[in-house]
Protein backbone atom coordinates (compact mmCIF):
# COMPACT_ATOMS: atom_id res chain seq x y z
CA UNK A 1 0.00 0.00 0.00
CA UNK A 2 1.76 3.42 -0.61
CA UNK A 3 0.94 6.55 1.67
CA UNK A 4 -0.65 9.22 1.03
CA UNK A 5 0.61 12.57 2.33
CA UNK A 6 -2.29 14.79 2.83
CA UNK A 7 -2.06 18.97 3.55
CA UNK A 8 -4.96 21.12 4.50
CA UNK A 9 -5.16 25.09 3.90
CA UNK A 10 -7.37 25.48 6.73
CA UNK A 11 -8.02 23.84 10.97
CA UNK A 12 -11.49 24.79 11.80
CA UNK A 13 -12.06 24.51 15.61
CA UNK A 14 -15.54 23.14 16.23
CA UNK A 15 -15.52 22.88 19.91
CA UNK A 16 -17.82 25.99 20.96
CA UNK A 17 -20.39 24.55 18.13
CA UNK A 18 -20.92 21.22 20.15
CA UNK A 19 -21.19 22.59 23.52
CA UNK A 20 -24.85 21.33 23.78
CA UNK A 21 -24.73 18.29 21.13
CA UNK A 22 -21.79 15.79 20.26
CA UNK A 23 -20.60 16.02 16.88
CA UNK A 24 -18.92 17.64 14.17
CA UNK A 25 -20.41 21.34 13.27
CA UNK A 26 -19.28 23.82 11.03
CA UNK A 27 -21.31 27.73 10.51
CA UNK A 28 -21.74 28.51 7.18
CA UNK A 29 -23.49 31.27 5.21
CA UNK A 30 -26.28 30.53 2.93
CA UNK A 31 -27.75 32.89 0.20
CA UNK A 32 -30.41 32.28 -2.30
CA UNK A 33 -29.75 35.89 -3.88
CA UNK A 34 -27.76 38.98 -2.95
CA UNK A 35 -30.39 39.63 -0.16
CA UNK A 36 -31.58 37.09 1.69
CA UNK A 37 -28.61 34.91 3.54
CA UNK A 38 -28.47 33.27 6.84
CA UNK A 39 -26.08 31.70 9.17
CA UNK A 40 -26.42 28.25 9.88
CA UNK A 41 -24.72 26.06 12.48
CA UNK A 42 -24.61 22.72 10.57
CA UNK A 43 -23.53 19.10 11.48
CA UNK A 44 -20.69 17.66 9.22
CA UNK A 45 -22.20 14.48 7.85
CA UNK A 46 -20.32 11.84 5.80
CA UNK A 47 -23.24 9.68 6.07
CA UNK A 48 -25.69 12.58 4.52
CA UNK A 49 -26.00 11.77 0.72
CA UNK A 50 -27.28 15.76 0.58
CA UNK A 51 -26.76 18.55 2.12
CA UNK A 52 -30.21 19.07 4.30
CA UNK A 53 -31.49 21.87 5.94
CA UNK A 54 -35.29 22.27 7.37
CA UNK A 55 -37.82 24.18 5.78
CA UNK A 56 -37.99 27.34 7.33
CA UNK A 57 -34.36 28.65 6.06
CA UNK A 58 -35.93 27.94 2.28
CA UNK A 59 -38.61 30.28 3.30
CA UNK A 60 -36.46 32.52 5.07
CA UNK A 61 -34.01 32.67 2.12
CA UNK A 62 -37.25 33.48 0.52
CA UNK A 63 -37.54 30.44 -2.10
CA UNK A 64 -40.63 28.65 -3.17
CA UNK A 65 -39.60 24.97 -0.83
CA UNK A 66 -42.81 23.51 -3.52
CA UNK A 67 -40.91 24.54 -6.44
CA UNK A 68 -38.17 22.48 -5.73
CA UNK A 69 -37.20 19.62 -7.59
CA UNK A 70 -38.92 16.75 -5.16
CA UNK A 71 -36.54 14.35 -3.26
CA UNK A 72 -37.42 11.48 -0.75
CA UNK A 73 -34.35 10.94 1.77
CA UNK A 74 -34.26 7.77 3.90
CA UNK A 75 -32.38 7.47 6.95
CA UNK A 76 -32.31 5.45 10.20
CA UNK A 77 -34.99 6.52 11.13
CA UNK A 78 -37.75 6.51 8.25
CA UNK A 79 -38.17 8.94 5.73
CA UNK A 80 -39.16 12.16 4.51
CA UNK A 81 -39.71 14.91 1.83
CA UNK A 82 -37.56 17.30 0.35
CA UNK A 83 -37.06 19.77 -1.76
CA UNK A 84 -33.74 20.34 -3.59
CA UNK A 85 -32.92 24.59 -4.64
CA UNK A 86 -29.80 25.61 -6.01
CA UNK A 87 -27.96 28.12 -2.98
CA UNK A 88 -24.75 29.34 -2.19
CA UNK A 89 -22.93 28.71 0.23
CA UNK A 90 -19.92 30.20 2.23
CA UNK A 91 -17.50 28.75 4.50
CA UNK A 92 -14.55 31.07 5.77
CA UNK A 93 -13.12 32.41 2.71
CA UNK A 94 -14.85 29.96 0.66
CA UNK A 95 -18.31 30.36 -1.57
CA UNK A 96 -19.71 28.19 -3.70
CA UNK A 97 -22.83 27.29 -5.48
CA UNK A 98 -24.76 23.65 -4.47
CA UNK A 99 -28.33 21.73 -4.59
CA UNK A 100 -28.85 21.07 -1.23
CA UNK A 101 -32.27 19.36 0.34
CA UNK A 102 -34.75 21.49 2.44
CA UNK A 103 -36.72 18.69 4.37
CA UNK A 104 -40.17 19.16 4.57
CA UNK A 105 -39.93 19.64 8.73
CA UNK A 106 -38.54 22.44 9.68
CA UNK A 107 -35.53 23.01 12.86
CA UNK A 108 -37.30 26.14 14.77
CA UNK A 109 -35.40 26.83 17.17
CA UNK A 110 -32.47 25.85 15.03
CA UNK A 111 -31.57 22.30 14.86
CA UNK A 112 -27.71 21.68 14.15
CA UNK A 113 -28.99 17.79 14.68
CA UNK A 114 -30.93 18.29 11.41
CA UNK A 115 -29.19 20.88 9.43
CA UNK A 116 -26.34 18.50 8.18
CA UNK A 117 -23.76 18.95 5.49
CA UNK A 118 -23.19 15.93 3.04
CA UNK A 119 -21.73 14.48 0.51
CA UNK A 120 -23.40 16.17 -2.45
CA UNK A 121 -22.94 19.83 -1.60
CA UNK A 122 -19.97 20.08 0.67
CA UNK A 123 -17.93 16.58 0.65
CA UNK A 124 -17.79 17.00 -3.20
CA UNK A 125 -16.64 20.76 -3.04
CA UNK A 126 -13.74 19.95 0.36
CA UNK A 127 -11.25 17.50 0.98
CA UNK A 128 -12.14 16.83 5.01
CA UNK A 129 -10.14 15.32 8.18
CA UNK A 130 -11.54 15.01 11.10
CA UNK A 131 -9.37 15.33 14.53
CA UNK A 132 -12.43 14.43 16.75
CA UNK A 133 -10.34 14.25 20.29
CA UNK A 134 -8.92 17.87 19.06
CA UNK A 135 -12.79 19.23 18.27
CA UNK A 136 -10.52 20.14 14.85
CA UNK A 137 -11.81 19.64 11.12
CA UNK A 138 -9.47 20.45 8.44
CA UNK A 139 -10.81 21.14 4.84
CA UNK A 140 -9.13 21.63 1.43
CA UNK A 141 -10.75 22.69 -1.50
CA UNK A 142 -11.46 20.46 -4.31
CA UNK A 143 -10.24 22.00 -7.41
């Protein structure tokens, strides 16, 4: 097997995000046009084909969540509705433009449990480690 040698631009410290739930979190910025953008506090989420966020930021970043291309996501525990609308999305110095999933429940008050980031909107965009006993992710852009 021959090593790979790995180097990351950026260490995010995650620590203060998961004071009151375990698990990997990251804030990001998400726009649906120059004028309506949020911060959210979402979970980093290998296992997430998309990334999902609960209704209420899709009508918040003032989109039409029924005009959305529909998508049915299955997880542990059953499944559910969403709605996939193309956003951008910002991450330190980083912005980029993704589909991500607005589930048909919404997280009010916010959810970082629900709002997760996947594979198809974030893992495809960032190389990521994850230094769990350090509360460190490090992230590399995918060129």
């Amino acid at each position: 097997m021959t090593p790979h040698i790995l180097s990351f631009s950026v260490a995010l410290d995650y620590g203060p995000l998961t004071r009151t739930s375990r698990g990997v979190f990251a804030q990001l910025n998400v726009r649906a046009d120059a004028t309506a953008t949020w911060d959210i506090d979402a979970r980093i989420d290998s296992a997430s084909t998309y990334c999902v966020f609960g209704r209420q930021w899709a009508e918040m970043l003032g989109l039409d969540w029924e005009a959305g291309d529909l998508l049915k996501i299955s997880t542990a525990a059953g499944t559910f509705p969403a709605r996939l609308h193309e956003v951008t999305l910002s991450l330190l110095d980083w912005e980029w433009t993704a589909w991500v999933a607005f589930a048909e429940w919404d997280t009010t008050p916010p959810s970082p449990a629900r709002d997760v980031l996947g594979l198809t909107g974030f893992f495809d965009h960032f190389l990521v480690a994850i230094d769990d006993m350090a509360e460190t992710v490090y992230l590399e852009p995918r060129l």
